[in-house]
Protein backbone atom coordinates (compact mmCIF):
# COMPACT_ATOMS: atom_id res chain seq x y z
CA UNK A 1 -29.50 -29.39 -21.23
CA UNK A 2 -27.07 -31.44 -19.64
CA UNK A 3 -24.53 -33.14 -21.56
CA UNK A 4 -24.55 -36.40 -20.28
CA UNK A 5 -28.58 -36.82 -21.35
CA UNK A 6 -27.84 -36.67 -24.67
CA UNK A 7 -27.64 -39.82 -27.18
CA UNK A 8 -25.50 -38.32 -29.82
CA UNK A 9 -22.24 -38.06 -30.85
CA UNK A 10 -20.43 -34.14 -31.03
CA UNK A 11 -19.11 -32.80 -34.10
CA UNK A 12 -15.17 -32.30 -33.19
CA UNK A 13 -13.98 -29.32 -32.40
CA UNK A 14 -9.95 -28.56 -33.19
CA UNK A 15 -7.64 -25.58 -31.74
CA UNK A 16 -6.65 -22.62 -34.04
CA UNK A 17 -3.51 -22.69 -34.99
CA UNK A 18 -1.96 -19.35 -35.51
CA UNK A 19 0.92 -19.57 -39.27
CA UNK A 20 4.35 -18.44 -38.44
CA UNK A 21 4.59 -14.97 -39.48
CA UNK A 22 5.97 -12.19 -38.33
CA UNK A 23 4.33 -10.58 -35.48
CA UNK A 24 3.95 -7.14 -37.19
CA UNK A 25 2.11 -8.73 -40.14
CA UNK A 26 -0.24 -10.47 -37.48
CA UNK A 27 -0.41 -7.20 -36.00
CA UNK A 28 -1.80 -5.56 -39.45
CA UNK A 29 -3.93 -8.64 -40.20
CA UNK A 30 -5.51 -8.16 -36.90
CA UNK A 31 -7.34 -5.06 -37.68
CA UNK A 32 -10.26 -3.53 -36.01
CA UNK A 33 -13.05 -5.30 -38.54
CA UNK A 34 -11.79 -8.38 -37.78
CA UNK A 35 -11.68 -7.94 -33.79
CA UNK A 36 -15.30 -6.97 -33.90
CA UNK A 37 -16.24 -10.09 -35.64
CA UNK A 38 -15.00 -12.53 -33.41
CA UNK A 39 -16.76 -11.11 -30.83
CA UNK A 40 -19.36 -11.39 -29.33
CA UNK A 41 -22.44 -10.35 -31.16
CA UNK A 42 -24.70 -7.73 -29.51
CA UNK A 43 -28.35 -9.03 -29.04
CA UNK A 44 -29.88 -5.97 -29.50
CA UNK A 45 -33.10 -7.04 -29.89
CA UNK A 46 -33.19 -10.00 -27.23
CA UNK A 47 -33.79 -13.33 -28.58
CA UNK A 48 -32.24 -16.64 -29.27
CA UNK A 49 -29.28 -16.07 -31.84
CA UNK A 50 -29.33 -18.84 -34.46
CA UNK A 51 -26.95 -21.33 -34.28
CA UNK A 52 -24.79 -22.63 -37.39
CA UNK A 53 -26.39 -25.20 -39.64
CA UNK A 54 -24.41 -28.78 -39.59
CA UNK A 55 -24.01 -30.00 -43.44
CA UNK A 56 -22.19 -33.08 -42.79
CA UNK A 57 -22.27 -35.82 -40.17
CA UNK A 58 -20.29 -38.77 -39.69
CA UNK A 59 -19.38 -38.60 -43.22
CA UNK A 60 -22.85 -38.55 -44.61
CA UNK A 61 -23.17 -35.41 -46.48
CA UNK A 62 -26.63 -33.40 -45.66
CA UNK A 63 -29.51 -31.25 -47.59
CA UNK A 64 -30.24 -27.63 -46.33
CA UNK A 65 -33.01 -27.39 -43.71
CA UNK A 66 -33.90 -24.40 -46.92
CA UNK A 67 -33.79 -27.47 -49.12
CA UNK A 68 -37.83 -28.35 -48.99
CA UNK A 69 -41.05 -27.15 -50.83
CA UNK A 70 -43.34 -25.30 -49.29
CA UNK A 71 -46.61 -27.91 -49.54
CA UNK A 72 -48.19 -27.29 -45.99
CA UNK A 73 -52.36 -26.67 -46.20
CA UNK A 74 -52.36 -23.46 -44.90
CA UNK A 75 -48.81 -22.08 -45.41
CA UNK A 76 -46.24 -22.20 -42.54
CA UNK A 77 -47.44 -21.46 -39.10
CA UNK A 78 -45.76 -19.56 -36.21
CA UNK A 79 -46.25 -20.79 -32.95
CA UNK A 80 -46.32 -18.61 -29.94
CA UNK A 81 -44.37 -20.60 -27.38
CA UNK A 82 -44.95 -19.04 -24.59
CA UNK A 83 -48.64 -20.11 -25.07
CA UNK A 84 -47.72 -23.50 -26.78
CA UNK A 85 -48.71 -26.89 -24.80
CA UNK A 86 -47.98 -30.24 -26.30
CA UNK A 87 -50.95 -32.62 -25.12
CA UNK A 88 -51.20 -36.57 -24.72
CA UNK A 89 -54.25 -38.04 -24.83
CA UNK A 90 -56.54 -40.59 -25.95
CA UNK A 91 -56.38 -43.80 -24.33
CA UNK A 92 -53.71 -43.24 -21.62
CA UNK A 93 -54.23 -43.68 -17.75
CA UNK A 94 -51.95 -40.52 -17.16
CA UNK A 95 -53.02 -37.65 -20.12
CA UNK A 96 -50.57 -35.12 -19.45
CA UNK A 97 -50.00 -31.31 -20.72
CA UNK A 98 -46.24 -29.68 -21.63
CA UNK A 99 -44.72 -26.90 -22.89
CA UNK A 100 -41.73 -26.86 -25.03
CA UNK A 101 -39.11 -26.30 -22.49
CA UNK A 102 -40.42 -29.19 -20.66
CA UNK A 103 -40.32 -31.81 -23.52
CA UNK A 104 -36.73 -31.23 -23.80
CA UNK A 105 -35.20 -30.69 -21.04
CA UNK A 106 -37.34 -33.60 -19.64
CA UNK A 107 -36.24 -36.83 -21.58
CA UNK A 108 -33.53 -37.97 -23.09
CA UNK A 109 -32.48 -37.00 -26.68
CA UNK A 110 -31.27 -38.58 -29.38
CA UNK A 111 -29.63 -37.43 -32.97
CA UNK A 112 -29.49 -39.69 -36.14
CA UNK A 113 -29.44 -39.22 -39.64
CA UNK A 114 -33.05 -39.66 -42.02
CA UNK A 115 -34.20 -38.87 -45.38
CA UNK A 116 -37.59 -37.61 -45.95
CA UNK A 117 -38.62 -38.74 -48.86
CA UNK A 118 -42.23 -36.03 -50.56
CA UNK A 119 -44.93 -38.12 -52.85
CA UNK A 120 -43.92 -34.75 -55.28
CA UNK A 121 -40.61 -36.47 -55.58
CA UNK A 122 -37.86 -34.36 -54.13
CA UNK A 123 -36.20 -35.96 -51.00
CA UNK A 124 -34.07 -33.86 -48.24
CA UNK A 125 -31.36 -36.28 -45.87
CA UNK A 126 -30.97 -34.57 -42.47
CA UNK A 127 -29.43 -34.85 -39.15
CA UNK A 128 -32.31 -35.15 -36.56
CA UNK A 129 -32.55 -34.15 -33.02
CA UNK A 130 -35.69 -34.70 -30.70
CA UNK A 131 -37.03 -37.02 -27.94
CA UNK A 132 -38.51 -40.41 -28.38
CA UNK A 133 -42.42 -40.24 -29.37
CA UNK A 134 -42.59 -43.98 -26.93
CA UNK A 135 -40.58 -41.85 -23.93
CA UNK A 136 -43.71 -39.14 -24.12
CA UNK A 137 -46.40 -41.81 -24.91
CA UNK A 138 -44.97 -44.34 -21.84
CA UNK A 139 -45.36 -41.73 -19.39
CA UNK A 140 -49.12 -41.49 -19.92
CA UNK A 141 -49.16 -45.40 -19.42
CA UNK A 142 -51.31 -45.92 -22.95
CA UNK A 143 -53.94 -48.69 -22.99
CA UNK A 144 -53.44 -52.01 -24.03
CA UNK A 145 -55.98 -51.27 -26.32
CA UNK A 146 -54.23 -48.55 -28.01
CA UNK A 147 -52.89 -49.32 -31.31
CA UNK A 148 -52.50 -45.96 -33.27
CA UNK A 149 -51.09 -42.77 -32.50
CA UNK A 150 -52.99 -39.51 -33.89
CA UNK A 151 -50.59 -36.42 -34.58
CA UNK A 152 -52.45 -33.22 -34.59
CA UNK A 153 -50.82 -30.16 -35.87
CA UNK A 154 -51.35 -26.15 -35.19
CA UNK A 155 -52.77 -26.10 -38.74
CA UNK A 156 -55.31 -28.30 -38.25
CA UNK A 157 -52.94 -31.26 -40.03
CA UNK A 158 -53.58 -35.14 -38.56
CA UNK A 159 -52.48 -38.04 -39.62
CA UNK A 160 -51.31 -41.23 -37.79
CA UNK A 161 -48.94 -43.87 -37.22
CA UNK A 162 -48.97 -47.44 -35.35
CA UNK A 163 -47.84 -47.56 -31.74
CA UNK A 164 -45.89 -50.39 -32.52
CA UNK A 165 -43.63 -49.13 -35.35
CA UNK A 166 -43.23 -46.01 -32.97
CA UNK A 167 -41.83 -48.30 -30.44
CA UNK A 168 -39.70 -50.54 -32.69
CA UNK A 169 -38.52 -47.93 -35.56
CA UNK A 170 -37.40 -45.61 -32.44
CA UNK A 171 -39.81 -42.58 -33.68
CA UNK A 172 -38.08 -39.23 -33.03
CA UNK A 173 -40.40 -36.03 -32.02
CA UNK A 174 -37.33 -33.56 -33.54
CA UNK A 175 -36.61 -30.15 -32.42
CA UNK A 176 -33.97 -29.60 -34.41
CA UNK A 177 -32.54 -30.02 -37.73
CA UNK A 178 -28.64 -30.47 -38.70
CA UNK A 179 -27.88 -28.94 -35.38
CA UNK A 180 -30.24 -25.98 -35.24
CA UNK A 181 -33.87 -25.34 -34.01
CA UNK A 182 -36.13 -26.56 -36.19
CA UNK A 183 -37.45 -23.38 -37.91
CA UNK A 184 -40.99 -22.17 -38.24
CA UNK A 185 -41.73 -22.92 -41.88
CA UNK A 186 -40.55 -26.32 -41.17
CA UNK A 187 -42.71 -27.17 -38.46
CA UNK A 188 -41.57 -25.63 -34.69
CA UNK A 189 -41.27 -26.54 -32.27
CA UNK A 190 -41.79 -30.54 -32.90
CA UNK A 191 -41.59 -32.29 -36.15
CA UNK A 192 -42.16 -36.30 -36.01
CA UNK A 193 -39.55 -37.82 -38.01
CA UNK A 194 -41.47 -40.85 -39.61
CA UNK A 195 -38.46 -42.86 -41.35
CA UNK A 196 -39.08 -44.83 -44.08
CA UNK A 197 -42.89 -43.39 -44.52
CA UNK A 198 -43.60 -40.41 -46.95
CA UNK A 199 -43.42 -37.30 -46.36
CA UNK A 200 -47.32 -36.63 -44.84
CA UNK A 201 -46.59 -38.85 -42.60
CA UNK A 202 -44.04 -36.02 -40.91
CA UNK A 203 -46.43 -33.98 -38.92
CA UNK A 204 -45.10 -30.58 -38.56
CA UNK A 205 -46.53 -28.10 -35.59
CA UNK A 206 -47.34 -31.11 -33.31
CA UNK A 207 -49.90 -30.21 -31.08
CA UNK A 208 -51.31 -33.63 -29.82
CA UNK A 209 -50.47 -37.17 -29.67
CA UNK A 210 -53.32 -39.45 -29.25
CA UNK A 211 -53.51 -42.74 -28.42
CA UNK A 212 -56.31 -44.94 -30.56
CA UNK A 213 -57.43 -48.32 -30.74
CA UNK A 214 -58.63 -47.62 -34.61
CA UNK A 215 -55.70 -48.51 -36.74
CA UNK A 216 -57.57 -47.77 -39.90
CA UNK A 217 -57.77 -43.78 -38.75
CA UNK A 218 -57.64 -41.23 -41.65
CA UNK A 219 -56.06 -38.20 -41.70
CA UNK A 220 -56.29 -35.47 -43.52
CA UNK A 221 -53.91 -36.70 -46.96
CA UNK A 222 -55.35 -40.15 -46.16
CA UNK A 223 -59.02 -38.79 -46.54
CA UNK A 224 -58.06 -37.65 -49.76
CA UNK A 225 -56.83 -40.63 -51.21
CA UNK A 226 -53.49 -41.39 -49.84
CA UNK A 227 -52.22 -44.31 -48.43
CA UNK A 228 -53.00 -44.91 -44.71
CA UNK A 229 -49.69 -46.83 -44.15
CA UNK A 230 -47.81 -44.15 -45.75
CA UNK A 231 -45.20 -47.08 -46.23
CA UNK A 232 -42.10 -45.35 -48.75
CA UNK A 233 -41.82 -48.82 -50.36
CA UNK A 234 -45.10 -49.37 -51.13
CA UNK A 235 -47.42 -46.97 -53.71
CA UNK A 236 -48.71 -44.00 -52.00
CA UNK A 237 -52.49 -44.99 -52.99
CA UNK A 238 -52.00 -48.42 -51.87
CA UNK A 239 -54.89 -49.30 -49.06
């Protein structure tokens, strides 16, 4: 992606700097082991290598992307993206279709720092990378009717969120986590990173985002008893 789309600030970089020492115990230090691992790694196998998780930003220290409990209804999911599509619909003049690679190299992205926050009570802080949800939804040119956005997930997860706290909150579809792809068991390829709601209010595996003009639509947690708001403040069985 280039560079100058992204809304972030980069984690400094600084040069080596090599201690005075006498070259022949640089020479000895500089044996064969270590050579090999500062090169570069063979991709044997093909594949993406991963990247290095980030565990501090800005000064704000961060969880582990490994720091969560595994609480999804049908165990984590593993999404064949070379197949995957990413659908808009609902009440939009323009319903459009993408795959990942689309999404983001497409629109701009942004980074910045959120906590989730579970109803179990554990809570992970993490550095957040995606697209806006209101970049995605504004190209379909939604109704003026529409109201509610409906996340569906490759599990068969939904749940929902109003348009207008989308808009104003500046909802983030992620695709990564602390600086690396967002992994499987946490919900690739898109995550939405609902700030300041609990934690079933994340959809993980995002397949859909529909626009609706009912804002009293249940998903799945919310059928069970959960509040529809999802509000972090507010008790989770509140109506």
């Amino acid at each position: 992606m280039d560079p100058a789309r992204r809304n972030s600030i980069p984690i400094g970089t600084y040069p080596l700097r090599r201690p005075r020492v006498a070259r022949a115990l640089v020479a000895a230090l500089l044996t064969v082991p270590l050579l090999a691992a500062c090169a570069p790694p063979s991709n044997v196998g093909g594949g993406v290598l991963p990247g290095v998780e980030v565990r501090a930003y800005q000064g704000q220290r961060l969880d582990s992307v490994n720091d969560f409990r595994e609480n999804s209804i049908k165990g984590p999911q593993h999404v064949d993206i070379s197949t995957y599509r990413l659908n808009v619909t609902g009440l939009v003049e323009k319903p459009a279709t993408y795959t990942y690679d689309q999404v983001i190299s497409k629109e701009t992205t942004y980074t910045k720092v959120v906590q989730l926050d579970c109803v179990e009570g554990w809570s992970v802080k993490l550095l957040w990378e995606g697209v806006l949800l209101s970049d995605l939804i504004d190209h379909s040119k939604p109704s003026a009717e529409a109201t509610t956005v409906v996340f569906k997930a490759y599990d068969g997860y939904t749940t929902s969120l109003p348009l207008a706290y989308i808009r104003t909150a500046h909802i983030l579809l992620a695709y990564k986590m602390n600086g690396i792809r967002i992994p499987d068991e946490r919900g690739f390829p898109f995550m939405v990173v609902a700030e300041d709601r609990w934690g079933y209010k994340w959809a993980k595996w995002v397949t859909s985002i529909e626009l609706s003009n009912d804002p009293k639509y249940l998903g799945y947690w919310e059928q069970r008893g959960y509040s529809q708001t999802g509000i972090r403040s507010q008790d989770m069985f509140a109506k």
